[in-house]
C-alpha atoms as a PDB file:
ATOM      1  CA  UNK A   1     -22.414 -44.933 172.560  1.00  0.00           C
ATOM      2  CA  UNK A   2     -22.108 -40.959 173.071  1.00  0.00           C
ATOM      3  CA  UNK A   3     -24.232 -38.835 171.016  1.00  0.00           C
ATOM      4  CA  UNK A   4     -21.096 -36.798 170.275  1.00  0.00           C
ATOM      5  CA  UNK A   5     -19.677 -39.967 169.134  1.00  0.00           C
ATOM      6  CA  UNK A   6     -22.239 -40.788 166.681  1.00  0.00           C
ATOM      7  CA  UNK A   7     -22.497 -37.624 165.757  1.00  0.00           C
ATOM      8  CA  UNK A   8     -18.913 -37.406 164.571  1.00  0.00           C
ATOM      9  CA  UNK A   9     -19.814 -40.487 162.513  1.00  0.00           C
ATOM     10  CA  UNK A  10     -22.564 -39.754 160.897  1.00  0.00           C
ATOM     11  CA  UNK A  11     -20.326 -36.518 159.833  1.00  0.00           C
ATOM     12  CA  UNK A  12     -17.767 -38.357 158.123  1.00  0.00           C
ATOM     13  CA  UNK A  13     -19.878 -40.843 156.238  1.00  0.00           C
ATOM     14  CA  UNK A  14     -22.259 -38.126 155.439  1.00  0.00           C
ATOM     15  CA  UNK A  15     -19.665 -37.197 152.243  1.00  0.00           C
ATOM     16  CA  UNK A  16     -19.122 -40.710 151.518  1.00  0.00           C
ATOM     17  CA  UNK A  17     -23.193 -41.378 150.696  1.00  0.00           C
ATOM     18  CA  UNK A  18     -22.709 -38.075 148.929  1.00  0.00           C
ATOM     19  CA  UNK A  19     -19.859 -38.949 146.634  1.00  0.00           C
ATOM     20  CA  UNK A  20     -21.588 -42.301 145.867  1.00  0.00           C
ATOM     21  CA  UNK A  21     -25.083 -40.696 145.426  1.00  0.00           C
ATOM     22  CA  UNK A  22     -23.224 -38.663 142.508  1.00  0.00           C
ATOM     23  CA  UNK A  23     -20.831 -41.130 140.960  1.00  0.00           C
ATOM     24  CA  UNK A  24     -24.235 -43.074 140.839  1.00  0.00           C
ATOM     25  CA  UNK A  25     -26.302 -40.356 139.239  1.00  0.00           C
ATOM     26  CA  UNK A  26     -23.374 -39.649 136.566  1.00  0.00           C
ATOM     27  CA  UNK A  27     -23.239 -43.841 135.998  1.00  0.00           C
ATOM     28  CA  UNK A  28     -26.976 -43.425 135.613  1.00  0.00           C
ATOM     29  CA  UNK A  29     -26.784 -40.333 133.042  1.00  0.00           C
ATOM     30  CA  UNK A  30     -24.320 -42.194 130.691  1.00  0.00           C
ATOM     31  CA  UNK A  31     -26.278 -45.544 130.135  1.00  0.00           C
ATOM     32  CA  UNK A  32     -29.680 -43.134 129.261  1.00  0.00           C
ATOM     33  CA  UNK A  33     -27.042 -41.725 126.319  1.00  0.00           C
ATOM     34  CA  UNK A  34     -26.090 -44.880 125.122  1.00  0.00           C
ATOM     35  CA  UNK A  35     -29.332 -46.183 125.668  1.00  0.00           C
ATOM     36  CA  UNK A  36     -30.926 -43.147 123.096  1.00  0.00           C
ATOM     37  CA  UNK A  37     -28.027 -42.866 121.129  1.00  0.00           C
ATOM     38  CA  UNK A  38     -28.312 -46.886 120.018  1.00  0.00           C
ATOM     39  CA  UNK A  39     -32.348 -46.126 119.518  1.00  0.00           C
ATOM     40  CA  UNK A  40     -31.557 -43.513 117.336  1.00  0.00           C
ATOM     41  CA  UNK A  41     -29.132 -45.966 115.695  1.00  0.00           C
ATOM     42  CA  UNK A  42     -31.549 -48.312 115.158  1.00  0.00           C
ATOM     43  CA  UNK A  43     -34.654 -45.958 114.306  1.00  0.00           C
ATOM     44  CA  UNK A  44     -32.592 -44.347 111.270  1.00  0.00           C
ATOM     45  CA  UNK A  45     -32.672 -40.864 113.728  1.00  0.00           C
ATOM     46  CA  UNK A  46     -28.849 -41.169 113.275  1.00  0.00           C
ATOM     47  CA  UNK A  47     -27.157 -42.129 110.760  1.00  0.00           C
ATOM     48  CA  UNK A  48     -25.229 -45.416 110.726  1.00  0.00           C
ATOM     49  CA  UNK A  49     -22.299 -44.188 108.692  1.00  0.00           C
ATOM     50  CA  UNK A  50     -21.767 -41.176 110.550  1.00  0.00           C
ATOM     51  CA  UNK A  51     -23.101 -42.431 114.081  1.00  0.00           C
ATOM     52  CA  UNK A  52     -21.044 -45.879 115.195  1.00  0.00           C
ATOM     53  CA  UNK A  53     -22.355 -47.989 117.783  1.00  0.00           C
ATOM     54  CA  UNK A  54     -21.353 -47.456 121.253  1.00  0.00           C
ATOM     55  CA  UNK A  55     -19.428 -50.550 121.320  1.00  0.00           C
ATOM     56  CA  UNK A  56     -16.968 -49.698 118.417  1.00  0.00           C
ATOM     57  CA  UNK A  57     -16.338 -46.195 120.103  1.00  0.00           C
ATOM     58  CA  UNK A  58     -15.552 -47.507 123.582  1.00  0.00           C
ATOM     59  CA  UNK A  59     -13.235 -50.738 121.846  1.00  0.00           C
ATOM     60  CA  UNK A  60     -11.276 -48.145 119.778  1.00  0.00           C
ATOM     61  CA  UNK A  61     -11.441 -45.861 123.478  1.00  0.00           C
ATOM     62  CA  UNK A  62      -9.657 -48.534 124.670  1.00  0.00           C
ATOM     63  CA  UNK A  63      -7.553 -49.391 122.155  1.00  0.00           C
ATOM     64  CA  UNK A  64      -5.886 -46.565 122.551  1.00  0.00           C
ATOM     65  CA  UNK A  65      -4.119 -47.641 125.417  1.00  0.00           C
ATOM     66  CA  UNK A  66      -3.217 -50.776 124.288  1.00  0.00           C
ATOM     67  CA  UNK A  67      -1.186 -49.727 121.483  1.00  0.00           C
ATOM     68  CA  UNK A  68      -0.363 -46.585 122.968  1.00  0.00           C
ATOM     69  CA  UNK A  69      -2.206 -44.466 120.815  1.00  0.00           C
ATOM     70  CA  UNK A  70      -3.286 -42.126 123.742  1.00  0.00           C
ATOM     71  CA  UNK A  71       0.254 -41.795 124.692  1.00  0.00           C
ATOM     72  CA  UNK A  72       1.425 -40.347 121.442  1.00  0.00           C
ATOM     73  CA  UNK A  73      -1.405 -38.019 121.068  1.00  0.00           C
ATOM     74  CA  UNK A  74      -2.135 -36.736 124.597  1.00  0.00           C
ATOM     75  CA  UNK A  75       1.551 -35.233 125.714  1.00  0.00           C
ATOM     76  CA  UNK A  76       1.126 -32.041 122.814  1.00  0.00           C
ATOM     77  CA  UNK A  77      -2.689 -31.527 124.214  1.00  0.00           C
ATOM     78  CA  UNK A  78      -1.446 -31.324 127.930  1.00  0.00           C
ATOM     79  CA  UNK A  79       1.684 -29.447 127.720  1.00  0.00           C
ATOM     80  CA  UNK A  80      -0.445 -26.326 125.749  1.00  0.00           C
ATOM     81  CA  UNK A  81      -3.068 -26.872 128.347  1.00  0.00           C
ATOM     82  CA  UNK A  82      -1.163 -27.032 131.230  1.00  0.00           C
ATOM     83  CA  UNK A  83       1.476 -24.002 129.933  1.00  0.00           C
ATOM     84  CA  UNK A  84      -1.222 -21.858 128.666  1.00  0.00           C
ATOM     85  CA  UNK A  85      -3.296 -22.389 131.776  1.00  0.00           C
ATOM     86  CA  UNK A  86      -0.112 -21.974 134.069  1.00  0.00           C
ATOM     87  CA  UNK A  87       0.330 -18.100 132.018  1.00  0.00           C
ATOM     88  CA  UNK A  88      -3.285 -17.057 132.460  1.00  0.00           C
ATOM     89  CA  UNK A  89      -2.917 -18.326 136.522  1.00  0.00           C
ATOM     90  CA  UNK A  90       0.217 -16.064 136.881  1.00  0.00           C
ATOM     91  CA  UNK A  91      -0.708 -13.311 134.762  1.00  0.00           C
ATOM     92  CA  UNK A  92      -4.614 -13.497 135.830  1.00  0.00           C
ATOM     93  CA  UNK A  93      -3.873 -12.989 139.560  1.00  0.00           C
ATOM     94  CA  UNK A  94      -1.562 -10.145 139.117  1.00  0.00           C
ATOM     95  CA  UNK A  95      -3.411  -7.993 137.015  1.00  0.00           C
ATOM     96  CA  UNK A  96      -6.154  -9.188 139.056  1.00  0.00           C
ATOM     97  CA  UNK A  97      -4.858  -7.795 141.786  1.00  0.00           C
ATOM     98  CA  UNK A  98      -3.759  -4.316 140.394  1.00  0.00           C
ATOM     99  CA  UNK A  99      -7.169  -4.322 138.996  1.00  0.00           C
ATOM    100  CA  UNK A 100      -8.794  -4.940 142.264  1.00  0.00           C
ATOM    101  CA  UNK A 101      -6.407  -2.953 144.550  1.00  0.00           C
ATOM    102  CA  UNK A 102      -5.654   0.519 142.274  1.00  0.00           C
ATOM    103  CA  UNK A 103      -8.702   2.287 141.102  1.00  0.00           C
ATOM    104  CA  UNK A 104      -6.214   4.003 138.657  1.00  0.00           C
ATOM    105  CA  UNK A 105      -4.858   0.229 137.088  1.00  0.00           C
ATOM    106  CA  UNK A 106      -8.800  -0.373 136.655  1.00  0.00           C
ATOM    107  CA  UNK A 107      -9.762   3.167 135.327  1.00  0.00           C
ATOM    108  CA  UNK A 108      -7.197   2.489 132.497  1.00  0.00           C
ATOM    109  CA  UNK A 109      -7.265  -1.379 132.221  1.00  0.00           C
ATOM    110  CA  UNK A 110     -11.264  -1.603 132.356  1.00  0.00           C
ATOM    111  CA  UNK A 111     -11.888  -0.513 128.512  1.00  0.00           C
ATOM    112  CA  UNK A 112      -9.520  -2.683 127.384  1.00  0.00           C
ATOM    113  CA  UNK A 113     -10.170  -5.677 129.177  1.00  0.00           C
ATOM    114  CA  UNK A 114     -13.720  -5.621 128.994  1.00  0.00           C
ATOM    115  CA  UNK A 115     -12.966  -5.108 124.754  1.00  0.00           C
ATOM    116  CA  UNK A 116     -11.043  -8.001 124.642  1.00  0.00           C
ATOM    117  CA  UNK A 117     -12.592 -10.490 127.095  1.00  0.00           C
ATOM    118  CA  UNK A 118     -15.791 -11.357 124.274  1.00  0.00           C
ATOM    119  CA  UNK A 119     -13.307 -12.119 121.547  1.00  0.00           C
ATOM    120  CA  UNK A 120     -13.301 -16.018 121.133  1.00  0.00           C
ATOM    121  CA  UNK A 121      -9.921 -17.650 121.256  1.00  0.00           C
ATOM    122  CA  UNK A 122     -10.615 -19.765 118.102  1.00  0.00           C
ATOM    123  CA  UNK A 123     -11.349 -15.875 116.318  1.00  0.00           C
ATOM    124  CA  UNK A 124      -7.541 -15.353 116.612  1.00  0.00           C
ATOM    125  CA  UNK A 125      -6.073 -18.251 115.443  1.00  0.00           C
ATOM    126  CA  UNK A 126      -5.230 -16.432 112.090  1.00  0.00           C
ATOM    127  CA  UNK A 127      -3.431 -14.021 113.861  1.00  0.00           C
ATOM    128  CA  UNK A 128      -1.690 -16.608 116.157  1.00  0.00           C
ATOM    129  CA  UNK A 129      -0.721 -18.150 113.466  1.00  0.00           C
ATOM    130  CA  UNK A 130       1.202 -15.054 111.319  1.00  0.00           C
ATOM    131  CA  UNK A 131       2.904 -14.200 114.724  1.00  0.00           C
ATOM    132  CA  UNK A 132       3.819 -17.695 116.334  1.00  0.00           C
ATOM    133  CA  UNK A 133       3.702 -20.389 113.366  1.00  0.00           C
ATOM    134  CA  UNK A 134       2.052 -23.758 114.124  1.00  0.00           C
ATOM    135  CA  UNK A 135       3.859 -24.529 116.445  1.00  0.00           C
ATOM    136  CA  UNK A 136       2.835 -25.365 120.029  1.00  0.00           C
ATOM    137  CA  UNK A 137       3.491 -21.446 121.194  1.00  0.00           C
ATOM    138  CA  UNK A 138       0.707 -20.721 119.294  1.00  0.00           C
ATOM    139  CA  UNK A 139      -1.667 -23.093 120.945  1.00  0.00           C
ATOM    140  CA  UNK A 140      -0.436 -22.512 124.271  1.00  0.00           C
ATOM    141  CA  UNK A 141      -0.931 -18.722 123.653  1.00  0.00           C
ATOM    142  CA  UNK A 142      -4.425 -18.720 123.145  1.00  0.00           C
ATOM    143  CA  UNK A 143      -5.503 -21.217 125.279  1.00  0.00           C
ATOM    144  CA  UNK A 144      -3.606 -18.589 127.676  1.00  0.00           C
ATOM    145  CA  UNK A 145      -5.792 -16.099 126.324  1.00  0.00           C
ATOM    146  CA  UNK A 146      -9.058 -18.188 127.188  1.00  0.00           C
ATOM    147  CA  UNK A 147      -8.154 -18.944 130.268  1.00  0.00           C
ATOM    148  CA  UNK A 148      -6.786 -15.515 131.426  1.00  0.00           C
ATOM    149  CA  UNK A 149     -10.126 -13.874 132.347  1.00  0.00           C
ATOM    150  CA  UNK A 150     -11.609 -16.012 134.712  1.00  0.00           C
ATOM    151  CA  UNK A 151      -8.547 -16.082 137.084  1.00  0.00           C
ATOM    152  CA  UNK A 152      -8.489 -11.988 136.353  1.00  0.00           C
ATOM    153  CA  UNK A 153     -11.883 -11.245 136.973  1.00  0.00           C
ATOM    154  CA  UNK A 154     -12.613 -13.411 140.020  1.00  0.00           C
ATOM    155  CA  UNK A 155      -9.207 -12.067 141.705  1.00  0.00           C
ATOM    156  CA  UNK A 156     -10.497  -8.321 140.758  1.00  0.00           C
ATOM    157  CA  UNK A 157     -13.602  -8.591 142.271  1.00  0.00           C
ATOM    158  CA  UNK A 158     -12.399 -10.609 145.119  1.00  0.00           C
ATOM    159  CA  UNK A 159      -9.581  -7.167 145.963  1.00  0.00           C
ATOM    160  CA  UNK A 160     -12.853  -5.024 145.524  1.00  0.00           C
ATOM    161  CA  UNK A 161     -15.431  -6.760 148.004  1.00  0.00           C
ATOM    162  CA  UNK A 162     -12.897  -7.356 150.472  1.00  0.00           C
ATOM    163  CA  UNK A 163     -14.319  -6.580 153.694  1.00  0.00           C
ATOM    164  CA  UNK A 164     -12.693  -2.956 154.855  1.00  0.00           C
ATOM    165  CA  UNK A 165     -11.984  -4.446 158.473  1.00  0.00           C
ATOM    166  CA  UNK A 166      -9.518  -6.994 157.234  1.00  0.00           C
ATOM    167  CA  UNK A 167      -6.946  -3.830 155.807  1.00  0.00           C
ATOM    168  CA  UNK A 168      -7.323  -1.851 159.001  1.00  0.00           C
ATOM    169  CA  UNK A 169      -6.906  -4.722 161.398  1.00  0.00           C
ATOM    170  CA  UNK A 170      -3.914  -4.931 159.350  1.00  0.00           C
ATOM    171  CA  UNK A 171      -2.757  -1.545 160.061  1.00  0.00           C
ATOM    172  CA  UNK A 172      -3.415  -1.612 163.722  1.00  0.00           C
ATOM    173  CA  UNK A 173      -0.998  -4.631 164.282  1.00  0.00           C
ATOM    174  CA  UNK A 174       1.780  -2.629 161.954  1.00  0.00           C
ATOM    175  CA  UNK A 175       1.522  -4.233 159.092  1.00  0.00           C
ATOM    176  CA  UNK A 176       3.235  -2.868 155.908  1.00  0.00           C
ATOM    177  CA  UNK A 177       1.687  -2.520 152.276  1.00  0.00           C
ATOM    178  CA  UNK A 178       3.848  -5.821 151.362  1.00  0.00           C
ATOM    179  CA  UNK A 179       2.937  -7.701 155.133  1.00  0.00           C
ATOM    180  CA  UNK A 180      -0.797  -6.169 154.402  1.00  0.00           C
ATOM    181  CA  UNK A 181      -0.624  -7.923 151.010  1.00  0.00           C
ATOM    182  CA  UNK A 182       0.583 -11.686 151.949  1.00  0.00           C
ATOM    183  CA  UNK A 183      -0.602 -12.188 155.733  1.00  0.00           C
ATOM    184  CA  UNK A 184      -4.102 -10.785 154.850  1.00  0.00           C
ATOM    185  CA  UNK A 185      -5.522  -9.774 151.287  1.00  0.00           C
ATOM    186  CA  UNK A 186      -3.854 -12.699 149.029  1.00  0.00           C
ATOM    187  CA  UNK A 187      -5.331 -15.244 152.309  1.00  0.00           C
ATOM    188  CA  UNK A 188      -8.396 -13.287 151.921  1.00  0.00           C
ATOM    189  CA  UNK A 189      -8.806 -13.495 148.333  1.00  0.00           C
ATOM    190  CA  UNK A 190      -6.745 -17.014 147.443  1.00  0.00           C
ATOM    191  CA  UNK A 191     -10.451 -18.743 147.442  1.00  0.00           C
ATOM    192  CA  UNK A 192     -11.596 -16.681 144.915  1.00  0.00           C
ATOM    193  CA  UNK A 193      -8.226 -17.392 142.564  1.00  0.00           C
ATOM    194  CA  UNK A 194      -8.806 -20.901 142.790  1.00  0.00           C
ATOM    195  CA  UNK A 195     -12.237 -20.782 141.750  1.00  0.00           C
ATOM    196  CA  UNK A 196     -11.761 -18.876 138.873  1.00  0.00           C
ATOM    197  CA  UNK A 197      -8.413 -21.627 137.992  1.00  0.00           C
ATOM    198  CA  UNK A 198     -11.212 -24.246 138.357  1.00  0.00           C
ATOM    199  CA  UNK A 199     -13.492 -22.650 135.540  1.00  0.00           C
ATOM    200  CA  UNK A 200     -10.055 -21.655 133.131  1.00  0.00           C
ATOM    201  CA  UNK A 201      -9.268 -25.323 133.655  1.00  0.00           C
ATOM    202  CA  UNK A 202     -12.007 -26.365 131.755  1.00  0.00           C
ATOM    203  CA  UNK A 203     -12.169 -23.755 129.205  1.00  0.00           C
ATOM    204  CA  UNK A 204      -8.694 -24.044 128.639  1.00  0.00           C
ATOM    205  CA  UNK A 205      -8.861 -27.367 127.518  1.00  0.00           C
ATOM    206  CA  UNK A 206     -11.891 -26.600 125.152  1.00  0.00           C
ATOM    207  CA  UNK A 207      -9.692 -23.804 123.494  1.00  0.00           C
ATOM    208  CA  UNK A 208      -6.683 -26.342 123.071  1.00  0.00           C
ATOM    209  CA  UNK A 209      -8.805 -29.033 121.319  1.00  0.00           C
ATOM    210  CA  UNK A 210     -10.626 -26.478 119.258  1.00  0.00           C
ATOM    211  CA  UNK A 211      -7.716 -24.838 118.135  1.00  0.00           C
ATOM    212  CA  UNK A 212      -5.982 -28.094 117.568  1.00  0.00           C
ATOM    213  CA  UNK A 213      -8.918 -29.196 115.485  1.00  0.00           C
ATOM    214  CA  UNK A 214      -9.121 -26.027 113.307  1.00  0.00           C
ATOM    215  CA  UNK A 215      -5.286 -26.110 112.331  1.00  0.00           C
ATOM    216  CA  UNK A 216      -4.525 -29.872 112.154  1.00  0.00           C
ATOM    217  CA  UNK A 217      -2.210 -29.407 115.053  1.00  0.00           C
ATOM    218  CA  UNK A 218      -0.613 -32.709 116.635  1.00  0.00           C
ATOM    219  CA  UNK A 219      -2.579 -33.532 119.651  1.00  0.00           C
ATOM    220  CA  UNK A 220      -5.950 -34.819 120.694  1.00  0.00           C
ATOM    221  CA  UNK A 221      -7.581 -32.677 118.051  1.00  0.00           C
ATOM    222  CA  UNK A 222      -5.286 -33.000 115.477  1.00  0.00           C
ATOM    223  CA  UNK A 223      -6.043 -36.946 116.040  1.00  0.00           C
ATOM    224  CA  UNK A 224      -9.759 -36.242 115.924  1.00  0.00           C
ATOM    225  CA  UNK A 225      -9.575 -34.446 112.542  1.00  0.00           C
ATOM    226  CA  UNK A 226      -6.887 -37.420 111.058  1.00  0.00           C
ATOM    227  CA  UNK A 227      -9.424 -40.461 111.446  1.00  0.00           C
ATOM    228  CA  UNK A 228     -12.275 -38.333 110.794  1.00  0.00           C
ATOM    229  CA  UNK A 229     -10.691 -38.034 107.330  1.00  0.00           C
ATOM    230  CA  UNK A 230      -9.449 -41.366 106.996  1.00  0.00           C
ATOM    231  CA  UNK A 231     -12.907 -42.370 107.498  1.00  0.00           C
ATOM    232  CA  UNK A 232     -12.441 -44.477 110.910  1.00  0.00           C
ATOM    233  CA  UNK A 233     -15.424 -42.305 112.645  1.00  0.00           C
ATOM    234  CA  UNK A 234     -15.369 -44.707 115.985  1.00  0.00           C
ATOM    235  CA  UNK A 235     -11.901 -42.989 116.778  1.00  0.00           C
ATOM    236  CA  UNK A 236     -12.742 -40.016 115.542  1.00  0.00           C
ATOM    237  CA  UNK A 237     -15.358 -40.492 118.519  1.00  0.00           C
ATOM    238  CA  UNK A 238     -13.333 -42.169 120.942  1.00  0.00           C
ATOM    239  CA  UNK A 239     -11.092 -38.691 120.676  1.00  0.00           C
ATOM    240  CA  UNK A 240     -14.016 -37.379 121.778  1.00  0.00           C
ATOM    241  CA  UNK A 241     -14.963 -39.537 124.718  1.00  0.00           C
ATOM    242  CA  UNK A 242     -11.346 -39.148 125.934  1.00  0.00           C
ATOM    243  CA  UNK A 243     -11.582 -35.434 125.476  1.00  0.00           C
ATOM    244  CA  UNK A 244     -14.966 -35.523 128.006  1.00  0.00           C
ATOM    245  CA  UNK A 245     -13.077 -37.464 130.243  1.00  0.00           C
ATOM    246  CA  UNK A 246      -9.919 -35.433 130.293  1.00  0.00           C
ATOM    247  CA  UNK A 247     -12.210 -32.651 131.288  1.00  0.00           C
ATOM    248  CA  UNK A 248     -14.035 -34.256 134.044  1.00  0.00           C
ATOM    249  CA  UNK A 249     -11.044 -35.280 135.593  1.00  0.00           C
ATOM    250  CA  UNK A 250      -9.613 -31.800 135.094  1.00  0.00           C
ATOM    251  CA  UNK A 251     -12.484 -29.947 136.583  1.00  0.00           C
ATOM    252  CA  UNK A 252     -12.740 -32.810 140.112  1.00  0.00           C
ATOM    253  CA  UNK A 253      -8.614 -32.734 140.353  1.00  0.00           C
ATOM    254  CA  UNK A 254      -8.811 -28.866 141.115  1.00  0.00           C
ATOM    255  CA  UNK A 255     -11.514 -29.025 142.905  1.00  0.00           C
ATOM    256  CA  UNK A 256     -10.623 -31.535 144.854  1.00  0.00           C
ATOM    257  CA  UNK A 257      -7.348 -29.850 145.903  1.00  0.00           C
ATOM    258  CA  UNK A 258      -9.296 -26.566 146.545  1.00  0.00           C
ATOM    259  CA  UNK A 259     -10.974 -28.296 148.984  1.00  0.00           C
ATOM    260  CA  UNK A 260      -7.806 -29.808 150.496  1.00  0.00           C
ATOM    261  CA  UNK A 261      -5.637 -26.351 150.132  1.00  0.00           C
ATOM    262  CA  UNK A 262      -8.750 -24.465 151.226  1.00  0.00           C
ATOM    263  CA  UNK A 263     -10.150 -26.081 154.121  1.00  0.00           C
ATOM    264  CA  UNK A 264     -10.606 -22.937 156.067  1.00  0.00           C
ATOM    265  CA  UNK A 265     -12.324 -21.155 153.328  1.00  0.00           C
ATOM    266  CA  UNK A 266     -16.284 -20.267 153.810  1.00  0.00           C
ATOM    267  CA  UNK A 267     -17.459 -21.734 150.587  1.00  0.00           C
ATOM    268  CA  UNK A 268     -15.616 -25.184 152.001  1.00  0.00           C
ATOM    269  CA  UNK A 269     -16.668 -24.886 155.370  1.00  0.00           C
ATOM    270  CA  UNK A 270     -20.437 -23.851 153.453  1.00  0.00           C
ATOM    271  CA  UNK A 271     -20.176 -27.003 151.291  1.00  0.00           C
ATOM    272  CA  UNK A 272     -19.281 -29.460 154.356  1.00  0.00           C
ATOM    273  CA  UNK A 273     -22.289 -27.809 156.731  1.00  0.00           C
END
């Protein structure tokens, strides 16, 4: 066989062991939890009454889907994740990219964002609530306001260590401001967006299922707090498990089609060498 042939081979099933390797290590990391979380179960570390047994959580997990629980309380959760994320995206990149591109947008933006990018979104639910009510704008607004700064702050930077040569190459083949911006700097920096959507895709489902759980909202949280209080604490945990795996699958989907969108990028081409 040629060595070019094998070589190719080896390539393509070198991601396969990989992706195995780590479903394996994450199979691996779940049965140690269960495994100490029944010991402390059965030591007295955790209490019984507040601490049910792995088996009750993952029969009420499933459950769920069998009498559709999880399809009654998961639509409100995703639409003020996926609006509020889909707001901080749009508004992210653009001011982003003013940010990045105008050092007089940054010299007047940068006081104000960097004020407001510590505040916690759970610190202005109060405020959400006098403006919007409690209804799903105001959990899609602040889970918009979690998410916004990732997307904003990896575009910025991304305008600001753009390499000069791209712009100028630019200009010597006649490109416009507008031709500059779409056949060169949004290419150049589009890596850098996605990355940042990747990290406000997490966070902006923590912010929805906080917020949900502070005000009682319908949703995943709002399900969490109702069996907590009707004392049926293996749902109130299953919530929870389903929450952990919304997020996991959030976090892989993106990345997954960053690396499909992206191919071309250095941080793919990086990640595949």
């Amino acid at each position: 066989m040629p060595v070019t042939e094998v070589r190719l081979r080896r390539a393509k099933a070198r991601p396969r062991r990989r992706g195995a390797w780590v479903v394996a290590k994450g199979a691996t990391g779940f049965v140690v939890v269960a495994l100490l979380w029944e010991l402390g179960r059965a030591t007295g570390v955790l209490p019984v009454i507040a601490a049910p047994s792995i088996a009750a959580m993952v029969g009420e997990f499933f459950l769920g889907f069998v009498d559709g629980s999880w399809l009654r309380v998961l639509p409100p959760t995703l639409f003020a994740w996926l609006g509020g994320l889909a707001v901080a995206v749009v508004l992210g990149a653009a001011l982003g990219a003013l940010t990045g591109a105008s050092t007089w947008f940054s010299a007047g933006s940068g006081v104000v964002f960097g004020f407001l990018r510590p505040v916690p979104p759970v610190a202005l639910v109060p405020v959400a609530i006098l403006a919007l009510g409690l209804g799903p704008s105001m959990v899609l607004s602040l889970v918009a306001f979690g998410c916004i700064w990732p997307v904003l702050f990896n575009t910025m930077y991304a305008f600001r260590e753009m390499p000069v040569e791209y712009v100028e190459t630019a200009r010597m083949l006649g490109y416009g401001r507008i031709g500059r911006f779409f056949r060169v700097e949004l290419p150049a920096v589009l890596p850098a967006i996605v990355t940042g959507v990747r990290i406000a895709a997490g966070i902006g489902l923590v912010v929805t299922v906080s917020v949900e759980l502070i005000v009682g909202a319908s949703g995943l949280g709002g399900d969490i707090v109702q069996s907590r209080a009707t004392g049926n604490i293996a749902s109130a945990y299953a919530g929870i498990l389903m929450g952990g795996l919304l997020g996991v699958s959030i976090v892989g989907i993106v990345g997954l089609a960053q690396r499909r969108a992206l191919r071309w990028s250095p941080e793919n081409r990086r990640s595949h060498g």
